[in-house]
N, C-alpha and C. Protein backbone atom coordinates (compact mmCIF):
# COMPACT_ATOMS: atom_id res chain seq x y z
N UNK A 1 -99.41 211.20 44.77
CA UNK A 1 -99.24 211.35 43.34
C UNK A 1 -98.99 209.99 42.72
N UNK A 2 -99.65 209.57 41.52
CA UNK A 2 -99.31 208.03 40.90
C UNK A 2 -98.35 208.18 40.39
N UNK A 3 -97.71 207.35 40.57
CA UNK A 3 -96.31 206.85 39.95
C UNK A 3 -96.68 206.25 38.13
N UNK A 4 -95.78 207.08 37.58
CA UNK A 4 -95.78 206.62 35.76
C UNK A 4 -94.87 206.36 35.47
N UNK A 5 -94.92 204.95 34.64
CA UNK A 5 -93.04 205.01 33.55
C UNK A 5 -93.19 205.48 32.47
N UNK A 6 -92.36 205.71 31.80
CA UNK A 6 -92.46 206.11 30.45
C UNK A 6 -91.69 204.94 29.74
N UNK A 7 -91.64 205.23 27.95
CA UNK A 7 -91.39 204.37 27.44
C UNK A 7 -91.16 205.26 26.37
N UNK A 8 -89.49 205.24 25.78
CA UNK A 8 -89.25 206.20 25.10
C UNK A 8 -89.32 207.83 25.51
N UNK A 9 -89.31 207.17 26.58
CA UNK A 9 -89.51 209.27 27.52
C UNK A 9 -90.73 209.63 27.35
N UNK A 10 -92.07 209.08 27.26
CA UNK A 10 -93.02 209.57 27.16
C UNK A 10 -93.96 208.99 28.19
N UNK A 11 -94.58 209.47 29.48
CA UNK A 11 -95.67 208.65 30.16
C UNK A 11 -96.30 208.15 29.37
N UNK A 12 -96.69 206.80 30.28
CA UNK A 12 -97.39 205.35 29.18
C UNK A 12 -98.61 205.04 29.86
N UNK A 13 -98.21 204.95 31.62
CA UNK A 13 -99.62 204.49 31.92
C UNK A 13 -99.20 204.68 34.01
N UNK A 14 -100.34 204.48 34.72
CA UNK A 14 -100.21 204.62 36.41
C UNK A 14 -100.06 203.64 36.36
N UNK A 15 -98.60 203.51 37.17
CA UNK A 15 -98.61 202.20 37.57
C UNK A 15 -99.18 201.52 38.77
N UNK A 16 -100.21 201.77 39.47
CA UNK A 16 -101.26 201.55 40.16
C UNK A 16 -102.22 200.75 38.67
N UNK A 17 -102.39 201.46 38.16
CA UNK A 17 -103.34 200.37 36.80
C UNK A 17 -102.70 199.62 36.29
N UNK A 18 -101.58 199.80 35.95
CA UNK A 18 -100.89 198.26 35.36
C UNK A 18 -101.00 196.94 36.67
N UNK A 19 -100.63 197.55 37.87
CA UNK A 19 -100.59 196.26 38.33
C UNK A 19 -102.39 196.06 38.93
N UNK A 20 -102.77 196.53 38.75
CA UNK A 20 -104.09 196.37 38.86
C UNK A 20 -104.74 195.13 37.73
N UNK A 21 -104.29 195.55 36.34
CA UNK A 21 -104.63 194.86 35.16
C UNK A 21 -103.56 193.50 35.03
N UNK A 22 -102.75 193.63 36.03
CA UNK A 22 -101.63 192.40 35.93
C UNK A 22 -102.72 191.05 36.98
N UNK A 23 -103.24 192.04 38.10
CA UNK A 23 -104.16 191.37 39.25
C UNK A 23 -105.24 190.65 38.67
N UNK A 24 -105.51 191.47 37.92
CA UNK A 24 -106.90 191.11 37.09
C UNK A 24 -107.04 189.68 36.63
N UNK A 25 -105.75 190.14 35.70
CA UNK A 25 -105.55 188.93 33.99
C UNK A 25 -105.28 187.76 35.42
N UNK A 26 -104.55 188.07 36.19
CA UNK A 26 -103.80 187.08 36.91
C UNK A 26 -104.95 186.12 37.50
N UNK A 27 -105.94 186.47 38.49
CA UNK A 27 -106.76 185.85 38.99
C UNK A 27 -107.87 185.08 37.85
N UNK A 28 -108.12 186.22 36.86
CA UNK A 28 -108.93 185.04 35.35
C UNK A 28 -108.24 184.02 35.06
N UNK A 29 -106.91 184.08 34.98
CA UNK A 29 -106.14 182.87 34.66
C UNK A 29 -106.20 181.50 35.54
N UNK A 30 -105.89 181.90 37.01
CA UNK A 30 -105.92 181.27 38.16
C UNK A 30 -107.42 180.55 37.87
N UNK A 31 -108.57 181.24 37.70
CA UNK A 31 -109.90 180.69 37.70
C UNK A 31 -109.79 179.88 36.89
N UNK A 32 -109.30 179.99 35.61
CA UNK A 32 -109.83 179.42 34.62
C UNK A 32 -108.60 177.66 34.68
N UNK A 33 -107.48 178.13 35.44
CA UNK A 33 -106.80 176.92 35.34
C UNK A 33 -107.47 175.68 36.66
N UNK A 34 -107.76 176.46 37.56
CA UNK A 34 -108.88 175.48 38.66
C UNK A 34 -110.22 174.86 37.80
N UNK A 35 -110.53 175.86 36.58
CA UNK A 35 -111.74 174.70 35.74
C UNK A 35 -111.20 173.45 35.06
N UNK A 36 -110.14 173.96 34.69
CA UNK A 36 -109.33 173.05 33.97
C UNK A 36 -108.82 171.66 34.87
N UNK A 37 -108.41 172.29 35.62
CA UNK A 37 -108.20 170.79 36.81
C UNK A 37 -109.39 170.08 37.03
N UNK A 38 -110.45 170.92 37.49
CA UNK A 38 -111.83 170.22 38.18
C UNK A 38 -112.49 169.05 36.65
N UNK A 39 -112.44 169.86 35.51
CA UNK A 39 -112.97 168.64 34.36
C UNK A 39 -111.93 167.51 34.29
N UNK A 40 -110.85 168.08 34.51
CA UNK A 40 -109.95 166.53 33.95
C UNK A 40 -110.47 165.36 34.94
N UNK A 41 -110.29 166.15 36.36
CA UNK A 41 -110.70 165.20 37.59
C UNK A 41 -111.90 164.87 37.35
N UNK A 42 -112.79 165.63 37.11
CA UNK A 42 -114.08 164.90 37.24
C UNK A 42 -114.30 163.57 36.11
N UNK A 43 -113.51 163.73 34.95
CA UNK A 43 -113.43 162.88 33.52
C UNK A 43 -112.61 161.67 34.80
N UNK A 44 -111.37 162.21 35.56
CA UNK A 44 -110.45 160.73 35.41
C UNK A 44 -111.74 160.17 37.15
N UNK A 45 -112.14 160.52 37.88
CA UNK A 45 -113.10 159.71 38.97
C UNK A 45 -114.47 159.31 38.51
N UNK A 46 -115.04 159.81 37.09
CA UNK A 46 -115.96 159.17 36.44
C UNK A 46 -115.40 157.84 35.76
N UNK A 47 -114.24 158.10 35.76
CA UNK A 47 -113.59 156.86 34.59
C UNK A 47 -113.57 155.60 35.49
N UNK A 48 -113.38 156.04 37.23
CA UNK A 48 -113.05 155.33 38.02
C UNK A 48 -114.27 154.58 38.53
N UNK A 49 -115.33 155.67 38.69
CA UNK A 49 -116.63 155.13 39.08
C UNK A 49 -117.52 154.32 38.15
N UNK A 50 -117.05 154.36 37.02
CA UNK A 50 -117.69 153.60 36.00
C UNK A 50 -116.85 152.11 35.17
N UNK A 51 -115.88 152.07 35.93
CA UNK A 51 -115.04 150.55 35.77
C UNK A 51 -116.32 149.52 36.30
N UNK A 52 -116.75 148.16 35.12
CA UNK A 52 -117.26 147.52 35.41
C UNK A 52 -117.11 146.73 36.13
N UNK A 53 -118.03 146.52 37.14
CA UNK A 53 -117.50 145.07 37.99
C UNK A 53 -118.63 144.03 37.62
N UNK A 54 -117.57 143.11 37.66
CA UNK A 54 -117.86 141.29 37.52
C UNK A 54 -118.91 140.86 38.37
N UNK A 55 -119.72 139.84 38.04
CA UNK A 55 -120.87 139.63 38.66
C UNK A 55 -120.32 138.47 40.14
N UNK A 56 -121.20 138.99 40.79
CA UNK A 56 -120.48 137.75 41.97
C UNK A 56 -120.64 136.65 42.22
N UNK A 57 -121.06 136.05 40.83
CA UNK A 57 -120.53 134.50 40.43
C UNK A 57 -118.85 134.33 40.43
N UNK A 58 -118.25 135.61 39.96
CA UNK A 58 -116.41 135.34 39.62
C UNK A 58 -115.93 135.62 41.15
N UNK A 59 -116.96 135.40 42.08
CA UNK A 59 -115.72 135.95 43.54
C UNK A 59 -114.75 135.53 43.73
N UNK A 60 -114.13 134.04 43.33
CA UNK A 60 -113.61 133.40 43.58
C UNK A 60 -112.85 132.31 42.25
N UNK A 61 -113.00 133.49 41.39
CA UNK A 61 -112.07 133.05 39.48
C UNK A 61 -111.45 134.64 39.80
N UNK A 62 -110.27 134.04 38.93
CA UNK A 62 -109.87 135.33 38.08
C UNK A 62 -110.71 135.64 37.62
N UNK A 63 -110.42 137.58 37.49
CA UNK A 63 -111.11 138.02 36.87
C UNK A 63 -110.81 139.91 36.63
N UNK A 64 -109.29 139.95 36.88
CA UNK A 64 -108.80 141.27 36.66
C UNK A 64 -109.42 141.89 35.27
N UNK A 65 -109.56 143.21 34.86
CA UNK A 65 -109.13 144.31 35.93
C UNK A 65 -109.61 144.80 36.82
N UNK A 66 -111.03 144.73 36.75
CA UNK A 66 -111.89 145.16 37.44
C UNK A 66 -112.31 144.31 39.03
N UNK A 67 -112.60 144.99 39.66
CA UNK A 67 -112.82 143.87 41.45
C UNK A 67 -114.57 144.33 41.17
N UNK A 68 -115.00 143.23 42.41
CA UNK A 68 -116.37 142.95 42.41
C UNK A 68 -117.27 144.48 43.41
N UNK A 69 -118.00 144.98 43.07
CA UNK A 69 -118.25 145.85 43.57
C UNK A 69 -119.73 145.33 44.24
N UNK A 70 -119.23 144.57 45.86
CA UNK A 70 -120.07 144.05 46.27
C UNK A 70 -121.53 145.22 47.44
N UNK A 71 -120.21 145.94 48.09
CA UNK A 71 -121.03 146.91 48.62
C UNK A 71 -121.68 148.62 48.41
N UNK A 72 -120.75 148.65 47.26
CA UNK A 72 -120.58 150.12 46.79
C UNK A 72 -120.07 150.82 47.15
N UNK A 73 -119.27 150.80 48.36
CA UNK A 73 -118.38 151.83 49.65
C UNK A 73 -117.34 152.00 49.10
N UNK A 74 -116.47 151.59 48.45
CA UNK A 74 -115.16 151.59 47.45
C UNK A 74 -115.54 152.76 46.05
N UNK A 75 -116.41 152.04 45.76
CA UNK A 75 -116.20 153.32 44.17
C UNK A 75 -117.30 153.91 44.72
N UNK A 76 -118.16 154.24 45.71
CA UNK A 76 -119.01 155.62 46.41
C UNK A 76 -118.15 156.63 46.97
N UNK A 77 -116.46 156.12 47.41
CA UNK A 77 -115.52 156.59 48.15
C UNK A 77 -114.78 157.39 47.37
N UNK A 78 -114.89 157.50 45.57
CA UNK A 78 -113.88 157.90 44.97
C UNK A 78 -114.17 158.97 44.64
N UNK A 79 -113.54 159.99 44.76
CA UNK A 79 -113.68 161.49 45.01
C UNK A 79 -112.62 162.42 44.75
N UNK A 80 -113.20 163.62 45.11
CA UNK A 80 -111.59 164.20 44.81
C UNK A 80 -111.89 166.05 45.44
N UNK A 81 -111.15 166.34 45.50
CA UNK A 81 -111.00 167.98 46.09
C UNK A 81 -109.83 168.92 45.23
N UNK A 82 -110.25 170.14 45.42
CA UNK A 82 -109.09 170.99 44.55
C UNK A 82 -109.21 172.14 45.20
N UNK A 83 -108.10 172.41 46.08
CA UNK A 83 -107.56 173.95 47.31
C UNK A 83 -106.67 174.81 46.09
N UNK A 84 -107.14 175.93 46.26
CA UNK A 84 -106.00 177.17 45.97
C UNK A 84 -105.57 178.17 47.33
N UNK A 85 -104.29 177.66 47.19
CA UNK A 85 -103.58 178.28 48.29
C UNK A 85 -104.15 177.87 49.43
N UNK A 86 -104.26 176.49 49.88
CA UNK A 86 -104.51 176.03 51.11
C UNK A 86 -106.34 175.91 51.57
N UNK A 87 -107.23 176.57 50.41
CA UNK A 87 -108.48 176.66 50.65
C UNK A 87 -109.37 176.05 49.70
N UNK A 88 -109.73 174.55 50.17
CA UNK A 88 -111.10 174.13 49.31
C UNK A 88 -111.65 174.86 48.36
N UNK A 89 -111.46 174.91 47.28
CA UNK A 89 -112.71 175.85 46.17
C UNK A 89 -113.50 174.71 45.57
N UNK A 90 -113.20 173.51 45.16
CA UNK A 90 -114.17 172.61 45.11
C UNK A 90 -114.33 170.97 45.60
N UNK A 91 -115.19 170.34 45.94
CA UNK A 91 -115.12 168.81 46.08
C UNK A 91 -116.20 168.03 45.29
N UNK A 92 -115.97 166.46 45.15
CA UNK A 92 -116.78 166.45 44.57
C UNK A 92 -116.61 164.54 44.61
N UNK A 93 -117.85 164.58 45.83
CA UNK A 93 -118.02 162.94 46.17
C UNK A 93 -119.43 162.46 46.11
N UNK A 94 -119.36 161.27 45.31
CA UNK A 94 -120.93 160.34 44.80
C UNK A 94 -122.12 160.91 46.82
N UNK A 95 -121.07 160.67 47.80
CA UNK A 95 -122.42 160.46 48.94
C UNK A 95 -121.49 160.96 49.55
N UNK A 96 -122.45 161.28 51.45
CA UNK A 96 -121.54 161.78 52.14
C UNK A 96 -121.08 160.53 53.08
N UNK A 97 -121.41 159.60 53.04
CA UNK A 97 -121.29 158.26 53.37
C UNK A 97 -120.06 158.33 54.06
N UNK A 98 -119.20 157.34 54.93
CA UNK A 98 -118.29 156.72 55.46
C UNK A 98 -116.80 156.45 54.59
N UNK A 99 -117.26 156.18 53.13
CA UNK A 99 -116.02 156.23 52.45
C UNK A 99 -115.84 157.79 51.47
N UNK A 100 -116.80 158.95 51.54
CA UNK A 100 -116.92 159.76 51.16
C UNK A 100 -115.84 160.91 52.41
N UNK A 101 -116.52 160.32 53.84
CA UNK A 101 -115.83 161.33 54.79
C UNK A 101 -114.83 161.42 55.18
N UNK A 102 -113.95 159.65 54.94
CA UNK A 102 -112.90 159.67 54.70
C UNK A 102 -111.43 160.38 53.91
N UNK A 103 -112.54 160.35 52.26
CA UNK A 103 -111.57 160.65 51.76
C UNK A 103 -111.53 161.81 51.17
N UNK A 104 -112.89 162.50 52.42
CA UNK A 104 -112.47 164.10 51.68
C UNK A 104 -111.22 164.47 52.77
N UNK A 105 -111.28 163.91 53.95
CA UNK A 105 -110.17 164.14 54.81
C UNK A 105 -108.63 163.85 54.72
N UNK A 106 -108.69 163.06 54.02
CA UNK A 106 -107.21 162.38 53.14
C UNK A 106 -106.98 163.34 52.37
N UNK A 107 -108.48 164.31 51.64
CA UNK A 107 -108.11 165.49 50.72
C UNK A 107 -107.19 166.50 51.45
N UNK A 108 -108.06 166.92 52.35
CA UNK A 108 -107.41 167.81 53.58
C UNK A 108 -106.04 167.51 53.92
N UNK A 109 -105.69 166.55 54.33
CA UNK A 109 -104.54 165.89 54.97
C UNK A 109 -103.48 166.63 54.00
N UNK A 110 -103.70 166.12 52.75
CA UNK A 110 -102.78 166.34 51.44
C UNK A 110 -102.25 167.68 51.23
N UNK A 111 -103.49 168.60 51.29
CA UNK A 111 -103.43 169.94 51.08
C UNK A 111 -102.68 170.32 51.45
N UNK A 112 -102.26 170.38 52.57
CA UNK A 112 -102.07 171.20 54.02
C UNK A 112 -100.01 171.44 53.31
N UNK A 113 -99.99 170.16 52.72
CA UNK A 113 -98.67 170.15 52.58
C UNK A 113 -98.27 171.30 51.20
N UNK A 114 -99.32 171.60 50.70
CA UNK A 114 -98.54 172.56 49.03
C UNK A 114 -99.83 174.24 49.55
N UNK A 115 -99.59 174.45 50.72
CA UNK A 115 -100.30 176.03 51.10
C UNK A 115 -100.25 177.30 49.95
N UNK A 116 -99.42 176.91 49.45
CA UNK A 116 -99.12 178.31 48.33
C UNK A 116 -99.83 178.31 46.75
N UNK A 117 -100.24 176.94 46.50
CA UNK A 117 -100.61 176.43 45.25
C UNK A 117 -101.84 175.93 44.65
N UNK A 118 -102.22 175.46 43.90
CA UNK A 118 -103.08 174.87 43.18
C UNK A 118 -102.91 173.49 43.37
N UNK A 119 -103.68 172.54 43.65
CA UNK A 119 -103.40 171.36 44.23
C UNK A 119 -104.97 170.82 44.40
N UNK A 120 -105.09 169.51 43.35
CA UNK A 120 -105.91 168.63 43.15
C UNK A 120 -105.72 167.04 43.97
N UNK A 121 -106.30 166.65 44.96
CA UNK A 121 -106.26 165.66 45.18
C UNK A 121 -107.48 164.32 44.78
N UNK A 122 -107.31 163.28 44.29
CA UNK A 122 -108.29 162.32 43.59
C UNK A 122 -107.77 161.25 44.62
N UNK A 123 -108.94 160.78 45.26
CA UNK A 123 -108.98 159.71 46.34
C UNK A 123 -109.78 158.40 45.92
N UNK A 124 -109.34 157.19 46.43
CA UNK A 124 -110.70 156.27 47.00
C UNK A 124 -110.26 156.25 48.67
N UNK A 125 -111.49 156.76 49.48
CA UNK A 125 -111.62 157.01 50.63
C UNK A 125 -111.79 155.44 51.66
N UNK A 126 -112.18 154.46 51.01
CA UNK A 126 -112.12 153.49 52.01
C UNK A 126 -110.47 153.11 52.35
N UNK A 127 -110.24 152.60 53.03
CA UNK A 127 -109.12 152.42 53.83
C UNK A 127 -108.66 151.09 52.95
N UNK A 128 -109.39 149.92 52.22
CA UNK A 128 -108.86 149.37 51.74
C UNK A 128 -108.53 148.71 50.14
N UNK A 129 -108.51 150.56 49.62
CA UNK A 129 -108.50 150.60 48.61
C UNK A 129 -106.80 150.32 47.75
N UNK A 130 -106.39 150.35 48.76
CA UNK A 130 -105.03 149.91 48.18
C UNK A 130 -104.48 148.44 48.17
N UNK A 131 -105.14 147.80 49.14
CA UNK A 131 -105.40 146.43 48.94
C UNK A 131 -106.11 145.55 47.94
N UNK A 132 -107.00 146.19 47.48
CA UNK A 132 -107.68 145.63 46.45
C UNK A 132 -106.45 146.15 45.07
N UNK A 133 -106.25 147.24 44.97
CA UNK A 133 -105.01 147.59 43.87
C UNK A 133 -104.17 146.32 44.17
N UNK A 134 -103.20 146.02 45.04
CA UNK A 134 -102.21 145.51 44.96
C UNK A 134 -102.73 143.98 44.95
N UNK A 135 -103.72 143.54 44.68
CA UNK A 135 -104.17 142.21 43.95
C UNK A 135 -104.35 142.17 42.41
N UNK A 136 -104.21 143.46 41.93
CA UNK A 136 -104.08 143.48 40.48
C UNK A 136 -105.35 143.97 40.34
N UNK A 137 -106.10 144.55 40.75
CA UNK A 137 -107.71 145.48 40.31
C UNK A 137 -107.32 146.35 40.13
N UNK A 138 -108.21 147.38 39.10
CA UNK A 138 -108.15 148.90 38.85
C UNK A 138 -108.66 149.03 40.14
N UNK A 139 -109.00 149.79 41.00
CA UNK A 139 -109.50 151.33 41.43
C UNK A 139 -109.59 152.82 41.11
N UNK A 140 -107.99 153.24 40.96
CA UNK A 140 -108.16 154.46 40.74
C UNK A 140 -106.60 154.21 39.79
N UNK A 141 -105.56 153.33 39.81
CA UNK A 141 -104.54 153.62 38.89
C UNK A 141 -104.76 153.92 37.39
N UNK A 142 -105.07 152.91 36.84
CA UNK A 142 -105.85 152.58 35.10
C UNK A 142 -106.30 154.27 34.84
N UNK A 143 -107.37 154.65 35.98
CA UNK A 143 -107.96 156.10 35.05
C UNK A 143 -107.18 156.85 35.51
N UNK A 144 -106.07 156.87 36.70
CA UNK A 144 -105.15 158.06 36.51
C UNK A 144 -104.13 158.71 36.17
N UNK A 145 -104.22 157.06 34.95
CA UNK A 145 -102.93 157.13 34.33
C UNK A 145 -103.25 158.00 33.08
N UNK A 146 -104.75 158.45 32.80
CA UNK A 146 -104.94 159.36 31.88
C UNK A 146 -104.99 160.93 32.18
N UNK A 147 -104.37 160.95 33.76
CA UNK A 147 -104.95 162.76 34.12
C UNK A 147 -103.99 163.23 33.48
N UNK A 148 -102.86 162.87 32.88
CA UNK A 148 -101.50 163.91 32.19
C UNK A 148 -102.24 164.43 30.87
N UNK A 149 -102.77 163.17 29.79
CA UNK A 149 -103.34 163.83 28.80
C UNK A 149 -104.52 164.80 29.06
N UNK A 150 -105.44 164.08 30.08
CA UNK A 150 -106.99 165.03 30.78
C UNK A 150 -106.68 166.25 30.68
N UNK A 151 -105.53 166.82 31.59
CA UNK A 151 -105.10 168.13 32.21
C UNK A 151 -104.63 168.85 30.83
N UNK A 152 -104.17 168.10 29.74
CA UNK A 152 -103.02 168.71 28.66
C UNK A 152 -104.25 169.33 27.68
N UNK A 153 -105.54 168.39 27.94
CA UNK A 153 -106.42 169.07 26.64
C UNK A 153 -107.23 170.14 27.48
N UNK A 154 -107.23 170.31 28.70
CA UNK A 154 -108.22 171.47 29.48
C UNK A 154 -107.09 172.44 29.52
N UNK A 155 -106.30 172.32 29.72
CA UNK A 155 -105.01 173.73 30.26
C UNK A 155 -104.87 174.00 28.90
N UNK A 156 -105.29 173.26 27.54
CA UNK A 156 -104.78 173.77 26.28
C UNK A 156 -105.63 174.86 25.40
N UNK A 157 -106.65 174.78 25.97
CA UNK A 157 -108.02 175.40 25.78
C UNK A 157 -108.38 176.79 26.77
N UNK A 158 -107.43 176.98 27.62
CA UNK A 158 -107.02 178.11 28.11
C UNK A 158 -107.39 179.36 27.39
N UNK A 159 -108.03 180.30 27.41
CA UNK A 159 -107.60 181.49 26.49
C UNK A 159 -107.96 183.02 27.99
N UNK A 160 -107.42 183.50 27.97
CA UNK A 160 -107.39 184.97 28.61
C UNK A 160 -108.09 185.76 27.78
């Protein structure tokens, strides 16, 4: 027999269908907040992949912010992944290249630690991408210092 509450003493509805319609709204929401992550990311690793680099006459001048993008393996590497509840639903890297396989695995690595959640990771996959940062180049800081606003205008645009 379904279970009913009432409201004011009057049956209102099965509560088998309410939480059915709670399941529902719940997972549209869930979808629609994983779109919302995937554009901001894709806006802040386009921002990243499209930092100009200096011609390689300056190898050897200043010439912050930008570093010389001599081989392409650095910003081919910058990528990013987004798990719900521990499971890949999307990635999204320029090649499958050496700095691509890296840092979808750094994606992985990351995941593993927030199993219950929604969780975006944005990489540069070569190994010495943090070296080039800590000489004073963008890589990936500069555009990810815009994912707070990115995320604030996609999650705001939300509607159920």
């Amino acid at each position: 027999m379904p279970v009913t509450f009432k409201i004011n003493g009057k049956p209102n509805a099965n509560i088998d269908e309410l939480f059915k319609g709670i399941t529902e709204v719940s997972e549209r929401l869930n979808k629609r907040i994983i779109m919302a992550v995937q554009a901001a990311c894709l806006n802040i690793v386009t921002m990243a992949r499209n930092l100009p680099s200096p011609p390689e006459t300056l190898r050897h001048t200043p010439h912050q912010p930008n570093y010389i993008d001599m081989t392409g393996n650095l910003r081919q590497s910058i990528g990013f992944a987004i798990y719900d509840k521990g499971v890949k639903v999307f990635s999204n890297f320029l090649t499958q290249g050496d700095g691509a396989t890296k840092g979808l695995a750094i994606c992985d690595q990351t995941a593993v630690n927030f199993p219950n959640e929604i969780v975006a990771v944005i990489v540069a996959g070569m190994e010495y991408a943090a070296l080039v940062e800590s000489k004073g180049y963008f890589v990936l800081s500069e555009p990810v210092s815009h994912l707070s606003e990115e995320l604030k205008k996609y999650l705001s645009q939300i509607k159920i």
